[in-house]
Protein backbone atom coordinates (compact mmCIF):
# COMPACT_ATOMS: atom_id res chain seq x y z
CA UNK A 1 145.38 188.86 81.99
CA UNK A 2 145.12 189.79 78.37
CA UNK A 3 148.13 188.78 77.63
CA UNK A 4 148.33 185.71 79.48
CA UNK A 5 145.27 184.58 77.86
CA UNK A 6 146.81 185.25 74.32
CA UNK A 7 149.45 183.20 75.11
CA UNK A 8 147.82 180.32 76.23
CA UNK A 9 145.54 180.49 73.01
CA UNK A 10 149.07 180.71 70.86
CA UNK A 11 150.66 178.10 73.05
CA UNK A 12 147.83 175.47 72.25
CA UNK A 13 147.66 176.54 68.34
CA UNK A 14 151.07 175.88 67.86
CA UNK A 15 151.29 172.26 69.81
CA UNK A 16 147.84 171.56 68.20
CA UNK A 17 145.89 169.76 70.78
CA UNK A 18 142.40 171.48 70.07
CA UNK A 19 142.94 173.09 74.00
CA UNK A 20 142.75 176.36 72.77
CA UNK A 21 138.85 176.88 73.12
CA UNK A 22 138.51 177.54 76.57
CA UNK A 23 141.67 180.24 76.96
CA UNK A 24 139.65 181.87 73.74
CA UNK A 25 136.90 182.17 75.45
CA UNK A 26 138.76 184.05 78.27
CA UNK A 27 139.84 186.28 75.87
CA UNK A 28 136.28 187.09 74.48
CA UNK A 29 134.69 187.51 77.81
CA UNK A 30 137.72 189.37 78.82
CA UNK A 31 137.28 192.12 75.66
CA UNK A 32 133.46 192.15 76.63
CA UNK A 33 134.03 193.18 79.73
CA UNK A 34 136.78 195.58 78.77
CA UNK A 35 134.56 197.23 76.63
CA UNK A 36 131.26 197.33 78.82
CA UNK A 37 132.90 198.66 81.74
CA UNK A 38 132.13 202.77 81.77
CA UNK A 39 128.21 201.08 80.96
CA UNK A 40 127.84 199.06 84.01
CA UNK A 41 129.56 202.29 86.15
CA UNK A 42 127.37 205.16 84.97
CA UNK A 43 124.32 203.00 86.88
CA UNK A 44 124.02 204.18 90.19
CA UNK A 45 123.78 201.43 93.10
CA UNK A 46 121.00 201.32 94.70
CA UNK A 47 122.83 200.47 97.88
CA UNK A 48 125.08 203.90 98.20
CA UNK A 49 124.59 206.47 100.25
CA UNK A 50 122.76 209.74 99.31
CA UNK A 51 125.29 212.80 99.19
CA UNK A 52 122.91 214.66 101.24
CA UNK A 53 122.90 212.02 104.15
């Protein structure tokens, strides 16, 4: 996905059509994410099922 974003955002730079915005924002909320993930994991659910169940 990373790099499919990148591309688009290159693709639009070089024809110059101001499109680029939106596939940059893909690329910021995909780095985000990337580097929240292990954050949003260590929080246990709520919904799981005790171990001593």
């Amino acid at each position: 996905m990373f790099f499919l974003l990148l591309l688009a955002v290159s693709a639009h730079v070089n024809v110059s059509d101001g499109g680029f915005i939106p596939a940059l924002v893909g690329v910021v909320l995909l780095a985000v994410s990337f580097f929240t993930q292990n954050r949003a994991r260590e929080t246990p659910s709520p919904y799981a099922c005790s171990a001593s169940v």
